[in-house]
N, C-alpha and C. Protein backbone atom coordinates (compact mmCIF):
# COMPACT_ATOMS: atom_id res chain seq x y z
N UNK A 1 0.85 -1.17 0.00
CA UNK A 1 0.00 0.00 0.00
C UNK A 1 0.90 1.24 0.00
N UNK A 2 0.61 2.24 -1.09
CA UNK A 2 1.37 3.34 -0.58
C UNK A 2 1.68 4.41 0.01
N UNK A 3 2.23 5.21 0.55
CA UNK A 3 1.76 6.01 1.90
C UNK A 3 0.82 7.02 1.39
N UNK A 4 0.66 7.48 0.10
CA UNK A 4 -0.79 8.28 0.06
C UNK A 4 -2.18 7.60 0.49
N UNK A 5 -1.94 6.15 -0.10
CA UNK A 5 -3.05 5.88 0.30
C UNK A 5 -3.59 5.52 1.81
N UNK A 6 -2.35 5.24 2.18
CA UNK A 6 -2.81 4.51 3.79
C UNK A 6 -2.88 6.25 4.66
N UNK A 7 -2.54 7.22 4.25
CA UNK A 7 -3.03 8.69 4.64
C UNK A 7 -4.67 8.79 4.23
N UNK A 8 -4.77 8.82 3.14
CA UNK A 8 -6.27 8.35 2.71
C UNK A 8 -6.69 7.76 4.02
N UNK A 9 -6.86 6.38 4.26
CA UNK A 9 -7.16 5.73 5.08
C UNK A 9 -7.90 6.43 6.38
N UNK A 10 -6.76 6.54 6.55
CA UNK A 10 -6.40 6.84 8.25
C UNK A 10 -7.06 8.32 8.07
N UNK A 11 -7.13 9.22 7.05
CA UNK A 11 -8.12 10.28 7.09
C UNK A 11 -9.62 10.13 7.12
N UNK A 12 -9.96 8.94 6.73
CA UNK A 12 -11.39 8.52 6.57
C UNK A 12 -11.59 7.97 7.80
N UNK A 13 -10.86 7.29 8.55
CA UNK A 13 -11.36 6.97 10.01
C UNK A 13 -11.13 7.99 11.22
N UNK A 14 -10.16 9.05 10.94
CA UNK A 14 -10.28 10.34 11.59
C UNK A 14 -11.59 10.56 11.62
N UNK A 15 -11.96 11.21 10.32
CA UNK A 15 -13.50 11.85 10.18
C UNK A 15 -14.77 11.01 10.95
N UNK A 16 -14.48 10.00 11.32
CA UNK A 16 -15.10 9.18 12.16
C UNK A 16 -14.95 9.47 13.91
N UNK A 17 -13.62 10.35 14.08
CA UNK A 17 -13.29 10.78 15.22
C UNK A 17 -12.28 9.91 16.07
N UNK A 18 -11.61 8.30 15.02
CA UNK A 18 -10.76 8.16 15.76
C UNK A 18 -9.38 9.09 15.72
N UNK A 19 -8.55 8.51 16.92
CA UNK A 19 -7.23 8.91 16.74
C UNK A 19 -6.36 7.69 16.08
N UNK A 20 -5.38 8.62 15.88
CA UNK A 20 -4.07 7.92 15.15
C UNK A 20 -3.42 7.01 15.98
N UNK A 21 -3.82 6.83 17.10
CA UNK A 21 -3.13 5.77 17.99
C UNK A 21 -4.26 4.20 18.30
N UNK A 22 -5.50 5.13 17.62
CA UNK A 22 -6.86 4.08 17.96
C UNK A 22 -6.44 3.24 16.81
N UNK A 23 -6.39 4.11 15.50
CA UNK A 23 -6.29 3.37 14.32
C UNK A 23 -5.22 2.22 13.99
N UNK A 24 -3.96 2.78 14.56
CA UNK A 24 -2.89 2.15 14.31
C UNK A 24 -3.02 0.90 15.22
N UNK A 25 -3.74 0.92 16.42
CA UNK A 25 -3.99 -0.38 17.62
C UNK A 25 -4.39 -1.32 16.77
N UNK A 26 -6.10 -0.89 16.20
CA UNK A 26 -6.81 -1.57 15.48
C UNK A 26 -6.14 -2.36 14.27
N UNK A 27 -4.88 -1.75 13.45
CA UNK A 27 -4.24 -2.72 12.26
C UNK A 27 -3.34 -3.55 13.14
N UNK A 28 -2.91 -3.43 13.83
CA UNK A 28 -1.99 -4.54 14.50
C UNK A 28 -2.85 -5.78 15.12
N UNK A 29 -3.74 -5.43 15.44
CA UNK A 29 -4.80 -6.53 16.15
C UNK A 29 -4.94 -6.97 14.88
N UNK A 30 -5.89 -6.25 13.82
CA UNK A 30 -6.48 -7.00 12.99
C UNK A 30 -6.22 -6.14 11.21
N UNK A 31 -5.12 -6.69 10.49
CA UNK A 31 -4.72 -5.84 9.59
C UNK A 31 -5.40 -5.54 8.61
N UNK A 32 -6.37 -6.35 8.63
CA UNK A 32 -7.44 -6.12 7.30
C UNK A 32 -8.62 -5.03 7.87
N UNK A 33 -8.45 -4.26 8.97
CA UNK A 33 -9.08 -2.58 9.03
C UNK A 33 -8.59 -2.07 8.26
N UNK A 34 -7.16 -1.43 7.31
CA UNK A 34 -6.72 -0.88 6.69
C UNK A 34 -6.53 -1.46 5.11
N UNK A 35 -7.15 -2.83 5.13
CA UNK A 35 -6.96 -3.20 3.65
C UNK A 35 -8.65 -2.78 2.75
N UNK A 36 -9.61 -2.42 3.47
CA UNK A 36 -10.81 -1.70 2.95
C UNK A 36 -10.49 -0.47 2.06
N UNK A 37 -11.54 -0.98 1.11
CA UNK A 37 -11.28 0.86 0.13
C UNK A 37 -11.40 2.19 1.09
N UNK A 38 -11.71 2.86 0.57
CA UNK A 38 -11.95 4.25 1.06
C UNK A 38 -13.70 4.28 1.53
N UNK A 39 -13.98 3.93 0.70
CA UNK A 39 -15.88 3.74 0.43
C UNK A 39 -15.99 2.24 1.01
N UNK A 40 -15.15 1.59 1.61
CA UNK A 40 -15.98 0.57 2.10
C UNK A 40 -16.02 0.78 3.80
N UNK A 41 -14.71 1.17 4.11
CA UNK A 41 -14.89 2.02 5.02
C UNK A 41 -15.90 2.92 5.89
N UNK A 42 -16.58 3.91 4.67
CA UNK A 42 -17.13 4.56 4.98
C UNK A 42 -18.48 3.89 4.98
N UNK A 43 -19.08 3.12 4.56
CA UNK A 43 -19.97 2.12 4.72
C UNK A 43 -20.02 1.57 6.14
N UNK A 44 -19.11 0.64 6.09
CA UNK A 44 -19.33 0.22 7.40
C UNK A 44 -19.18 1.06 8.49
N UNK A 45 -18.51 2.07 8.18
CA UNK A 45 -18.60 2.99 9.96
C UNK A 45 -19.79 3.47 9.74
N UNK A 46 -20.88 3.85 8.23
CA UNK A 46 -21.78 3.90 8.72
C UNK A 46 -22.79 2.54 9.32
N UNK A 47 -22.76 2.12 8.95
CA UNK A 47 -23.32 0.84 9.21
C UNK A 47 -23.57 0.63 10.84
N UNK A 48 -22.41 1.01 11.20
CA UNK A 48 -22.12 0.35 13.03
C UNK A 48 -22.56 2.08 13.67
N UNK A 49 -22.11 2.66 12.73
CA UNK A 49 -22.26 4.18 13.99
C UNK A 49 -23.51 4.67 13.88
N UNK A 50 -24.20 4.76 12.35
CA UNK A 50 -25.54 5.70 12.30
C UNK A 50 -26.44 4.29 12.33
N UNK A 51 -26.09 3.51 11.86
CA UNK A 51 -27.52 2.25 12.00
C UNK A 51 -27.47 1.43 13.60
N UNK A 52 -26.55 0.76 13.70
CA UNK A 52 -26.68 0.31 14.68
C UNK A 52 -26.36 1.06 16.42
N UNK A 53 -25.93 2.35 16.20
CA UNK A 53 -25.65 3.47 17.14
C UNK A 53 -24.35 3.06 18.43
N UNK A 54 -23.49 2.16 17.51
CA UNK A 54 -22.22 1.98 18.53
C UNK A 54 -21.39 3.83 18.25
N UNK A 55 -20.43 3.13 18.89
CA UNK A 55 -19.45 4.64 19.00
C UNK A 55 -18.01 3.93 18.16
N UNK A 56 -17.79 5.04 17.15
CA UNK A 56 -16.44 4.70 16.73
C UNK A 56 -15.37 4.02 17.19
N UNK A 57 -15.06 4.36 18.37
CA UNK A 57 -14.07 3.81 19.36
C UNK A 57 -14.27 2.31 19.36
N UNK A 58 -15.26 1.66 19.47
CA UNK A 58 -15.95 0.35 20.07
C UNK A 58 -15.43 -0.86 18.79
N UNK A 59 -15.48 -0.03 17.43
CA UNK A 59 -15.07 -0.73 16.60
C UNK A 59 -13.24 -0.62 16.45
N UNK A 60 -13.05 0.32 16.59
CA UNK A 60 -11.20 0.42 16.76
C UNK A 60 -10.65 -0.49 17.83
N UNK A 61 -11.46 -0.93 19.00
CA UNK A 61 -11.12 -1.83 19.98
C UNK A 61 -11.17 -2.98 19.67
N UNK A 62 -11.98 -3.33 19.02
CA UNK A 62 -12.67 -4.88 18.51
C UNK A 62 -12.73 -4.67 17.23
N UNK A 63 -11.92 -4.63 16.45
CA UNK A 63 -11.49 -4.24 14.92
C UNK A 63 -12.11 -5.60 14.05
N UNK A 64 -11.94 -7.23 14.55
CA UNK A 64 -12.22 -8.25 14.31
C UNK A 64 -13.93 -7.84 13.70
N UNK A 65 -14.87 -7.71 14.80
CA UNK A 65 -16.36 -7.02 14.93
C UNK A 65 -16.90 -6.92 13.12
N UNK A 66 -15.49 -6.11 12.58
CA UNK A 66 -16.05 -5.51 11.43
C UNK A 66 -16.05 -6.33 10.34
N UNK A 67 -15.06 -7.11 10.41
CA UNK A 67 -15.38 -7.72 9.27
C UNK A 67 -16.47 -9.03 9.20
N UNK A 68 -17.42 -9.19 10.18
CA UNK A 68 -18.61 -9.47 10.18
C UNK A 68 -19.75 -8.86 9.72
N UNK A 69 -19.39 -7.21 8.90
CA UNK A 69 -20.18 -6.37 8.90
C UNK A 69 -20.25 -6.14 6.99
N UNK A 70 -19.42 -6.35 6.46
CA UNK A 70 -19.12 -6.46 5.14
C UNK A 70 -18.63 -7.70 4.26
């Protein structure tokens, strides 16, 4: 991946309100948080944050969670 894109990334889960230390937890646990497009991403954080009304954070902790979701 190249570092524009994994900036990409990590800007699209900002806008979600994590931090850069949430995000980076979450790929070490589980590396396929950061192998999602840009738009799939944004899908599933909506998915968990506006449909099902978790909190951003909840999925950066339990990063696994998501890919049950897509």
């Amino acid at each position: 991946m190249s570092r524009s894109t994994w900036e990409k990334k990590l800007a699209v889960y900002r806008r979600w309100g994590l931090s850069e230390e949430e995000i980076l937890a979450s790929f070490v646990k589980f590396p396929w948080f950061m192998a999602l497009s840009e738009e799939k991403i944004m899908a599933l954080m909506d998915l968990f944050v506006h449909k099902l009304g978790w909190e951003a954070f909840y999925l950066a902790k339990n990063p696994s969670i998501a890919s049950n979701g897509m």
